[in-house]
N, C-alpha and C. Protein backbone atom coordinates (compact mmCIF):
# COMPACT_ATOMS: atom_id res chain seq x y z
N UNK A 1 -54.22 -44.62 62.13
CA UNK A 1 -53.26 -43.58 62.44
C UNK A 1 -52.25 -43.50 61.31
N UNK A 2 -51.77 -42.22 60.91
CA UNK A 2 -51.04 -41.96 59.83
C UNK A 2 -49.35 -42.66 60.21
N UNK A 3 -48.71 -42.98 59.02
CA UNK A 3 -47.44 -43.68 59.50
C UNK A 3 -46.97 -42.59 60.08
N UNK A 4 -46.35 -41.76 59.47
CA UNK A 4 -45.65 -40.86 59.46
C UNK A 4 -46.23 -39.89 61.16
N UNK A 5 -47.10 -40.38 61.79
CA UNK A 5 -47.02 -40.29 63.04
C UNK A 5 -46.30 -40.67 63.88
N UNK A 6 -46.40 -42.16 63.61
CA UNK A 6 -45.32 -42.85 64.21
C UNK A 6 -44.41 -42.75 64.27
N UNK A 7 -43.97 -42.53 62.97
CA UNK A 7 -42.18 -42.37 62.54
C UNK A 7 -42.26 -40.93 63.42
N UNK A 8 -43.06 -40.54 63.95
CA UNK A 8 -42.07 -38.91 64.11
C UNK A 8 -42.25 -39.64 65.69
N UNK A 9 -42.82 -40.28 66.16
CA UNK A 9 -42.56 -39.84 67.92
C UNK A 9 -41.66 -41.02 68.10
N UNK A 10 -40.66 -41.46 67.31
CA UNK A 10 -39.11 -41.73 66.86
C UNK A 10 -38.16 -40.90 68.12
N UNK A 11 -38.12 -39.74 67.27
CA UNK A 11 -37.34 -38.91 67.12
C UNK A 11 -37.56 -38.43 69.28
N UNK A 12 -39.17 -38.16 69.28
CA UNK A 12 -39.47 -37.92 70.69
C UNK A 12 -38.96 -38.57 71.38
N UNK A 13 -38.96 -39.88 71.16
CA UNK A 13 -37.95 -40.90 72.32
C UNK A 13 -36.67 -40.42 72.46
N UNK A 14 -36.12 -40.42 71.16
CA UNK A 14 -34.14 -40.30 71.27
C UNK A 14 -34.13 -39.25 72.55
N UNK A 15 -34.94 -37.78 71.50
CA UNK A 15 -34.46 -36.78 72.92
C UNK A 15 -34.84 -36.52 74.14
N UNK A 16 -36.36 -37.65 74.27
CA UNK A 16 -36.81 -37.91 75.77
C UNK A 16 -35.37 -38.55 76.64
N UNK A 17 -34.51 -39.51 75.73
CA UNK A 17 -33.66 -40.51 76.07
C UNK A 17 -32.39 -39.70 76.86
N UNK A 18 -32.15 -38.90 75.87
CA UNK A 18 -30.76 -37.91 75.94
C UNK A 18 -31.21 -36.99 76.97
N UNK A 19 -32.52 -36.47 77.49
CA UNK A 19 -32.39 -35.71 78.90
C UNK A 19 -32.51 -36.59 79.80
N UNK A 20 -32.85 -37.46 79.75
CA UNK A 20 -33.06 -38.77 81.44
C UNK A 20 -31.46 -39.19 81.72
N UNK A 21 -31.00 -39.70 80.37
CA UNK A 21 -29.34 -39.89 80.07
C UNK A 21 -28.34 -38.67 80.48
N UNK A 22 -29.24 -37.48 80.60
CA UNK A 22 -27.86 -36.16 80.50
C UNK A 22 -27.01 -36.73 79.39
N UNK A 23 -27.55 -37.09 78.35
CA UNK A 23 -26.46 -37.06 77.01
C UNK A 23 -27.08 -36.25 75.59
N UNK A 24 -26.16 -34.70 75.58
CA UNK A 24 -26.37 -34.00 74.68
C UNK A 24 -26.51 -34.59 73.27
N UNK A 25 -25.70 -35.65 72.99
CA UNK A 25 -25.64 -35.70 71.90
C UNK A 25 -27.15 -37.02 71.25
N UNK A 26 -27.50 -37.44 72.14
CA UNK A 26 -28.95 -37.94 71.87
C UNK A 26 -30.29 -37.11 72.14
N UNK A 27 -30.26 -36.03 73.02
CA UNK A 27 -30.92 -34.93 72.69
C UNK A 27 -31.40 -34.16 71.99
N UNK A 28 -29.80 -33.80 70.85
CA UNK A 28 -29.66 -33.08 69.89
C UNK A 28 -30.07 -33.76 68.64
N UNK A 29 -30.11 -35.54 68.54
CA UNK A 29 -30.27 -36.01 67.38
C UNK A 29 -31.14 -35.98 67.10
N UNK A 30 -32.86 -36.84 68.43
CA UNK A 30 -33.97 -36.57 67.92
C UNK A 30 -34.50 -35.13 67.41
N UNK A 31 -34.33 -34.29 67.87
CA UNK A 31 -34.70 -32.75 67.38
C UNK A 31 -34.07 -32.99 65.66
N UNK A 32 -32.94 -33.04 65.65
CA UNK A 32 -32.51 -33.01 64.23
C UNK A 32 -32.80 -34.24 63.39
N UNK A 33 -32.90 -35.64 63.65
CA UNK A 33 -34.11 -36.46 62.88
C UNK A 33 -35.61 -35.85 62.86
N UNK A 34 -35.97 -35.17 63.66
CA UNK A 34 -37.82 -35.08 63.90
C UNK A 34 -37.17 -33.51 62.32
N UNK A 35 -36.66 -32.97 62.26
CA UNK A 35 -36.49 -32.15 61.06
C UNK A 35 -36.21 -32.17 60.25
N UNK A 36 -35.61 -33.61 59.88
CA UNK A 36 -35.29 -34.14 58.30
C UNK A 36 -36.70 -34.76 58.44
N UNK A 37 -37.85 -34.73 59.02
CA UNK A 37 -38.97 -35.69 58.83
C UNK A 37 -40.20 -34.45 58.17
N UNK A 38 -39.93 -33.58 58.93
CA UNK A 38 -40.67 -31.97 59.08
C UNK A 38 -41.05 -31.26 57.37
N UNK A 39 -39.47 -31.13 57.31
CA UNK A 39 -39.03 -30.02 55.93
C UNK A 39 -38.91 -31.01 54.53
N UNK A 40 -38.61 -32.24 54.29
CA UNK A 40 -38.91 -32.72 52.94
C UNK A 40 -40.69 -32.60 52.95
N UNK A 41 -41.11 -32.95 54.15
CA UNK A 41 -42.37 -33.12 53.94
C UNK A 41 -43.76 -32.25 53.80
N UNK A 42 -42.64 -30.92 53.87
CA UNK A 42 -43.19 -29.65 54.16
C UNK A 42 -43.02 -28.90 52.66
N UNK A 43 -41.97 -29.51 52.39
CA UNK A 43 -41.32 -28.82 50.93
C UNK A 43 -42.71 -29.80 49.67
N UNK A 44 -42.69 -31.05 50.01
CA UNK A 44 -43.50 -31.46 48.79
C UNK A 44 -45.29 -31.03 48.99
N UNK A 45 -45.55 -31.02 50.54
CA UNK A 45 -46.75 -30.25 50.37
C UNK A 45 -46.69 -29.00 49.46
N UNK A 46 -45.68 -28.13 49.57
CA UNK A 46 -46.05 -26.67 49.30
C UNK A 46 -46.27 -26.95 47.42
N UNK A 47 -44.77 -28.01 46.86
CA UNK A 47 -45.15 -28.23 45.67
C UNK A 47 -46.59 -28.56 45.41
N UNK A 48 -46.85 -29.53 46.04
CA UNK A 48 -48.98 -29.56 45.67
C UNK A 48 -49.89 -28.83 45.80
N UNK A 49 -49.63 -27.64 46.82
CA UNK A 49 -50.60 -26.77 47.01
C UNK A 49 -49.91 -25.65 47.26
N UNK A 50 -49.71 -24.83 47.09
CA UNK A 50 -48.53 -23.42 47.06
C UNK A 50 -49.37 -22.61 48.16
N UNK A 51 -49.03 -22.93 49.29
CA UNK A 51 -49.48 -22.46 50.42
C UNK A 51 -48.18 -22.14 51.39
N UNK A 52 -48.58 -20.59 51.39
CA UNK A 52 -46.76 -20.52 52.30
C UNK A 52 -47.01 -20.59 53.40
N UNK A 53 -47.58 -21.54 54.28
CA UNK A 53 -47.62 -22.04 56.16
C UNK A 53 -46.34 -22.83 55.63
N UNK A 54 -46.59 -23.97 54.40
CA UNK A 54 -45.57 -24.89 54.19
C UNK A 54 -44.31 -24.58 54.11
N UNK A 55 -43.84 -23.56 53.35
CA UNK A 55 -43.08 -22.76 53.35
C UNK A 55 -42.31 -22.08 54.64
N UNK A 56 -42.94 -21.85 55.25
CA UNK A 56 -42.70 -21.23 56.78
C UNK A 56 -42.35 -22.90 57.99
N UNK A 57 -42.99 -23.97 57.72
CA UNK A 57 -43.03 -24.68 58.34
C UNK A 57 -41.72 -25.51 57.92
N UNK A 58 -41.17 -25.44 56.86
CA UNK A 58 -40.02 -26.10 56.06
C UNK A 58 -39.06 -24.93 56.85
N UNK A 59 -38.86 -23.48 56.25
CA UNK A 59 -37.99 -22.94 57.06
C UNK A 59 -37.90 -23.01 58.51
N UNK A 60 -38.71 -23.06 59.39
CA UNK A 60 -38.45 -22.82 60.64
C UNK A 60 -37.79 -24.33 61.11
N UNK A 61 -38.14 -25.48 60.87
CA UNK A 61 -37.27 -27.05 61.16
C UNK A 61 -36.43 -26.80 60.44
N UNK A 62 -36.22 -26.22 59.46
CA UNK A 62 -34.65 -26.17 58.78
C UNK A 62 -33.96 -25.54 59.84
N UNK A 63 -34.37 -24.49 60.59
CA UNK A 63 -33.55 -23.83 61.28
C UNK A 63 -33.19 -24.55 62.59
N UNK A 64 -34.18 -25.41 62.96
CA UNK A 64 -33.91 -26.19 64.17
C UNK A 64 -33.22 -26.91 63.32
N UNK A 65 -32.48 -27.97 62.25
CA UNK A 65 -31.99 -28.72 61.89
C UNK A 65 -30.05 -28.26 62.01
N UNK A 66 -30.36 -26.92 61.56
CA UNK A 66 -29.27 -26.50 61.83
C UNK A 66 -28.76 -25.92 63.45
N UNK A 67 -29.36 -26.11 63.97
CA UNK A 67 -29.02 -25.77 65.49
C UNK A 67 -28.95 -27.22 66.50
N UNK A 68 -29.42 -28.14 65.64
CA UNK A 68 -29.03 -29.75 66.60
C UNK A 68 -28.44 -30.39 66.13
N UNK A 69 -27.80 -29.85 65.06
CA UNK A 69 -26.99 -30.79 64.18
C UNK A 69 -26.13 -31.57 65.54
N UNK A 70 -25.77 -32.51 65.43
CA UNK A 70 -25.71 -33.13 67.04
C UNK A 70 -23.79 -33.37 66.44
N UNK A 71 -23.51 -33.18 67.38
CA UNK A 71 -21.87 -33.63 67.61
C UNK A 71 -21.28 -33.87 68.72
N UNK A 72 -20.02 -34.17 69.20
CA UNK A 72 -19.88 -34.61 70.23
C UNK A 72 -19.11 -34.36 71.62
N UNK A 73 -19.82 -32.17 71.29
CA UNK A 73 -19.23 -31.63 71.90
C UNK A 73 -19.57 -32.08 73.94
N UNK A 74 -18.70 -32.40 74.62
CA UNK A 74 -19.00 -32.77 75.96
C UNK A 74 -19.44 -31.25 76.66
N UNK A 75 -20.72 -31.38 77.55
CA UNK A 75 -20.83 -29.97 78.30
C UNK A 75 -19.72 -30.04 79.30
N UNK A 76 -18.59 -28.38 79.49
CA UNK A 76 -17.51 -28.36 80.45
C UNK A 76 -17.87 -27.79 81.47
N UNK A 77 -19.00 -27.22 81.61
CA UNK A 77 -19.35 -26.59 82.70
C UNK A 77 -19.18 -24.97 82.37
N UNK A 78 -18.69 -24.49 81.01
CA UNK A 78 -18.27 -22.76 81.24
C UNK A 78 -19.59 -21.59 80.91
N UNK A 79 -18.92 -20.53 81.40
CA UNK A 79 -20.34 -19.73 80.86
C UNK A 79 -20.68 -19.42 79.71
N UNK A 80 -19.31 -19.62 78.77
CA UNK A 80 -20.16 -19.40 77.51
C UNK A 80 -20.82 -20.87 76.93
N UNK A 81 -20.00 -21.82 77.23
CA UNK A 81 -21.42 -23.22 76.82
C UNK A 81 -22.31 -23.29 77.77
N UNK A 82 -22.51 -22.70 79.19
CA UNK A 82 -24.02 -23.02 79.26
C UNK A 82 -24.81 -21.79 78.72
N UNK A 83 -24.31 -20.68 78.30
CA UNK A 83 -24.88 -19.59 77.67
C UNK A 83 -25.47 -20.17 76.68
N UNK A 84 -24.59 -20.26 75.60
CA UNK A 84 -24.87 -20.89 74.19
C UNK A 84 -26.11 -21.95 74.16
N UNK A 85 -26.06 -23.33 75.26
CA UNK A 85 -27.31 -24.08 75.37
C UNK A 85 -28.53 -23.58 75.94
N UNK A 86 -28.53 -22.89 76.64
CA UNK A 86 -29.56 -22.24 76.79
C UNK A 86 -29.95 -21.29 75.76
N UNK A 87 -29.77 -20.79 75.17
CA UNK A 87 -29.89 -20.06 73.70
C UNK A 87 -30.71 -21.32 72.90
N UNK A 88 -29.59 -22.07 72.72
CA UNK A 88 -30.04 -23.10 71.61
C UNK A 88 -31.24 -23.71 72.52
N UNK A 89 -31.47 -23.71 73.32
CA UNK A 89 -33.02 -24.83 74.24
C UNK A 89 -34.13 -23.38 74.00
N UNK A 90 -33.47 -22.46 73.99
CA UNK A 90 -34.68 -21.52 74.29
C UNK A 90 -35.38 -21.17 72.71
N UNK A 91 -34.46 -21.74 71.78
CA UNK A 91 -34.94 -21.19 70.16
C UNK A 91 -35.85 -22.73 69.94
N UNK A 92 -35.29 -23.65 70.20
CA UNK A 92 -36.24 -25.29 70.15
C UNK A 92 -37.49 -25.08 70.58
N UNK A 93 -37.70 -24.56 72.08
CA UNK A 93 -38.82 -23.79 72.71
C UNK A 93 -39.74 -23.19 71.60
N UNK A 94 -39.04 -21.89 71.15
CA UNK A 94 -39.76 -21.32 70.28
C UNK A 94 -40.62 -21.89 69.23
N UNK A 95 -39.34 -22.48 68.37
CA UNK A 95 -39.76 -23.22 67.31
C UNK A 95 -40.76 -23.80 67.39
N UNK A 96 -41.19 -24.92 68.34
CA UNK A 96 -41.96 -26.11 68.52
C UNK A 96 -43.04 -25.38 69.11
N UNK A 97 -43.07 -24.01 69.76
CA UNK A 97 -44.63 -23.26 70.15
C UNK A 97 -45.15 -22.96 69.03
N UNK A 98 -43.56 -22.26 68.44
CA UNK A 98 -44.40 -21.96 66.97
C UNK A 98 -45.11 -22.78 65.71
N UNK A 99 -44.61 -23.99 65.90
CA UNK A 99 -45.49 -24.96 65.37
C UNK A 99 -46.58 -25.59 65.76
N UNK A 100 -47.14 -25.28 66.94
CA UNK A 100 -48.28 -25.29 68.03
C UNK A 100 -49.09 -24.40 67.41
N UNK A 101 -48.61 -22.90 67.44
CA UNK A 101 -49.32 -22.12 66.98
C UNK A 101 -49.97 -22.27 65.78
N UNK A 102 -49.18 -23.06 64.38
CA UNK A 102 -49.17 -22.96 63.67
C UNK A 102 -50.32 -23.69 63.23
N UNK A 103 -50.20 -25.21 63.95
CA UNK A 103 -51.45 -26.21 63.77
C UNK A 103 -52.92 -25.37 64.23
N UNK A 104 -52.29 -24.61 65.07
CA UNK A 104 -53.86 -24.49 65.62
C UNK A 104 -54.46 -23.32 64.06
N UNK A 105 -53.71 -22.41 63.99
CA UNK A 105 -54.15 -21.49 62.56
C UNK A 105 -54.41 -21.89 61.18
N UNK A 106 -53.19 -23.07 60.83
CA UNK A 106 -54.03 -23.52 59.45
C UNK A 106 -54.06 -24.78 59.65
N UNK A 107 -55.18 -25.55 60.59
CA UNK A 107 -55.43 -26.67 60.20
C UNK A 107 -55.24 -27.15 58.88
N UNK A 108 -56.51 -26.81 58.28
CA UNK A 108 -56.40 -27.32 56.57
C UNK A 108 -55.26 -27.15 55.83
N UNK A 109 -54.40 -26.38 56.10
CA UNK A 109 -53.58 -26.56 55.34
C UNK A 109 -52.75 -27.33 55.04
N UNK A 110 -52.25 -28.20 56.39
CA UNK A 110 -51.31 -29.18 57.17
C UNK A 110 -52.09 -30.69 57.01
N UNK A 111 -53.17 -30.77 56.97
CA UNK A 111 -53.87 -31.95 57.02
C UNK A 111 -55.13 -32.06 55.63
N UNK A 112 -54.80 -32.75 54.64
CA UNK A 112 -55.54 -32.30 53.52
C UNK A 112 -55.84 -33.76 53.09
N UNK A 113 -57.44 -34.04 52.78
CA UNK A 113 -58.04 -35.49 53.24
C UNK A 113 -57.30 -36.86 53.35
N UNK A 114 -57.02 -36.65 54.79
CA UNK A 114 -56.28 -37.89 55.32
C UNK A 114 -57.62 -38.18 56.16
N UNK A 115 -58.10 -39.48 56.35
CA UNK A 115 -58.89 -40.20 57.68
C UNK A 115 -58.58 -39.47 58.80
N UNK A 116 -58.83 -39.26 59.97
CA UNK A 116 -59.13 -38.78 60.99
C UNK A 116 -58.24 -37.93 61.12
N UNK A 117 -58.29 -36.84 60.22
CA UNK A 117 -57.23 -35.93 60.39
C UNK A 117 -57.51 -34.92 61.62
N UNK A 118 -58.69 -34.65 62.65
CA UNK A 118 -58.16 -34.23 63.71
C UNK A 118 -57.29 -34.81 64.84
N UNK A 119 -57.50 -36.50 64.49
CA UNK A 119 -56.83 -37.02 65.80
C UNK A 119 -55.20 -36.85 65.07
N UNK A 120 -55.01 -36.61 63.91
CA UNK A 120 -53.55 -36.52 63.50
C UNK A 120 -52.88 -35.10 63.80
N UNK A 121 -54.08 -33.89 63.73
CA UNK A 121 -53.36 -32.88 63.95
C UNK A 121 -53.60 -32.63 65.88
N UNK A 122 -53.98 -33.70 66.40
CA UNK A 122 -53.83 -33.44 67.88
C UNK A 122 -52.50 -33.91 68.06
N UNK A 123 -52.30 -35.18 67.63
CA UNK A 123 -50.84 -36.02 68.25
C UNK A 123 -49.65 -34.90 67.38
N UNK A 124 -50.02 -34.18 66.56
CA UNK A 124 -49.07 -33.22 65.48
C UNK A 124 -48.59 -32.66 66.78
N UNK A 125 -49.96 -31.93 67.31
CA UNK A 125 -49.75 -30.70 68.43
C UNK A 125 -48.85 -31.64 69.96
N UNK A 126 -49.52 -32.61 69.85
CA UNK A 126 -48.61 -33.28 71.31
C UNK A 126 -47.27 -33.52 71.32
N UNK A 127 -46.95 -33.77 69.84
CA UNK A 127 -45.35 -34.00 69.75
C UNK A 127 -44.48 -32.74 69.42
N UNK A 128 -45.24 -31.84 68.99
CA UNK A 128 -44.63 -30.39 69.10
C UNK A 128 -44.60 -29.73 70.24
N UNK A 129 -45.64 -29.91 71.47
CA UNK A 129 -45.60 -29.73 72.57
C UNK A 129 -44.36 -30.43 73.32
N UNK A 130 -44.38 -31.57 73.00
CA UNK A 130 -43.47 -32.23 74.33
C UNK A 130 -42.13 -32.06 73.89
N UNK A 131 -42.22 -31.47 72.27
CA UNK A 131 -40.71 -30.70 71.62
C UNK A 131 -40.51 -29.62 72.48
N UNK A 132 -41.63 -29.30 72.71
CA UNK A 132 -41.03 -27.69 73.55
C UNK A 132 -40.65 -27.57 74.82
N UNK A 133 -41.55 -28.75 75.60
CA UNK A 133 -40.97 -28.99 76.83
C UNK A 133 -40.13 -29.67 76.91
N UNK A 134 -39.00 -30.28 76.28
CA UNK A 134 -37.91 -30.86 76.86
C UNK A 134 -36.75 -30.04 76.79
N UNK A 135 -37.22 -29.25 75.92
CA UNK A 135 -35.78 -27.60 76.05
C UNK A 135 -35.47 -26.79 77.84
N UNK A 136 -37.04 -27.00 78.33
CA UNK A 136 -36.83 -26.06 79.64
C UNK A 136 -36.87 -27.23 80.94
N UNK A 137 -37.10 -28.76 80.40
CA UNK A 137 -36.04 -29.92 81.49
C UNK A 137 -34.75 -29.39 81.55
N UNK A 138 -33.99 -29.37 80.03
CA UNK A 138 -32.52 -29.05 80.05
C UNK A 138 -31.96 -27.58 80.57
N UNK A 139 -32.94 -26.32 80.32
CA UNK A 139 -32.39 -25.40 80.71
C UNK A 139 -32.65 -25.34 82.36
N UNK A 140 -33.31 -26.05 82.43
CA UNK A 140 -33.60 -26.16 84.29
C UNK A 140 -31.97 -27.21 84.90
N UNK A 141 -31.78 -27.78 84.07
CA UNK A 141 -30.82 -29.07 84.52
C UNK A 141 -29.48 -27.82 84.36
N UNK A 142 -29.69 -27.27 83.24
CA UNK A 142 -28.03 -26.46 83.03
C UNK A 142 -27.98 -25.65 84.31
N UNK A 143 -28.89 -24.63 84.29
CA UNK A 143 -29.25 -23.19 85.61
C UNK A 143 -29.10 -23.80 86.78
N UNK A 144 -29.12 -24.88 87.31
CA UNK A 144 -29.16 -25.43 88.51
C UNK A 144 -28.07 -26.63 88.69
N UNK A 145 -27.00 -26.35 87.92
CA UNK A 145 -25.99 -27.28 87.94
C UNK A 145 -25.85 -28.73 87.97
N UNK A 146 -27.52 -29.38 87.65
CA UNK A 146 -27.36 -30.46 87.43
C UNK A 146 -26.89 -31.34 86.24
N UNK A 147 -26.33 -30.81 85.96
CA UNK A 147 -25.68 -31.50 84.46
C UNK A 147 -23.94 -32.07 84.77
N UNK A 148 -23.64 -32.49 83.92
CA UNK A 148 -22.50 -33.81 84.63
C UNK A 148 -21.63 -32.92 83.66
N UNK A 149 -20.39 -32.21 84.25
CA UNK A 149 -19.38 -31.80 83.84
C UNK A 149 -18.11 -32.69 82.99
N UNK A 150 -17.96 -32.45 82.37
CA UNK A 150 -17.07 -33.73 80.96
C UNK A 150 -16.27 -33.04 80.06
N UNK A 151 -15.25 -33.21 80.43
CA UNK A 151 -14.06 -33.01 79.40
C UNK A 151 -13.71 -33.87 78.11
N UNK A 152 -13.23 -32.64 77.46
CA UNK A 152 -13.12 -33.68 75.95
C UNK A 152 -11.92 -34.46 75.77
């Protein structure tokens, strides 16, 4: 198994951690570690092979990088922060389908002779999957008032 598998379902724990926890700010980190892991690594593929998936795959975790940048804002309960998180859970969503999508269209491009590179671009797809489902745990937890109200 490739390291750099490993190292990424890292990142899956923190923000598995931060929705069981109801703590935003470990939520927000794995998403934004799993994208400093994404986009250097996306950027030096494209240098080796000038293929713009890489390109596209570097921008789109850049953009999740900038949307989890994690801080230590407490949820207050108002409508415009649960507006705003639900926004931000519903673009993570996106993102991480769209990197679903993405594996499934250019295999080869993403996986270029590594050893068992389908079982690498399955666990690719499982950890981009379970990226996408932990956005609509949280937007289910916000919509239904289960989230723990906290002042700063």
């Amino acid at each position: 198994m490739d390291a750099l598998v490993l190292i990424a379902t890292i990142p899956v724990f923190i923000s598995l951690y931060g929705v069981i926890k109801k703590q935003r700010f470990f939520f927000l980190l794995g998403y934004f570690l799993f994208s400093f892991l994404v986009v250097p690594d996306e950027i030096s593929r494209y240098i080796d092979s000038p293929d713009i998936s890489h390109i596209l795959f570097a921008v789109v975790f850049g953009l999740q990088a900038i949307l989890t940048f994690p801080n230590k804002l407490n949820y207050d309960g108002t409508k415009v922060f649960k507006s705003f998180g639900i926004k931000t859970m519903a673009s993570l969503f996106l993102i991480n389908i769209i990197a679903v999508l993405l594996i499934n269209l250019h295999p080869e491009s993403l996986v270029e002779d590594v050893p068992n590179n389908g079982q690498t671009l399955n666990i690719a797809m499982i950890i981009h999957g379970v990226f996408a489902l932990i956005p609509l745990v949280g937007c289910y937890l916000m919509l239904s008032n289960k989230m723990e109200i906290k002042s700063n």
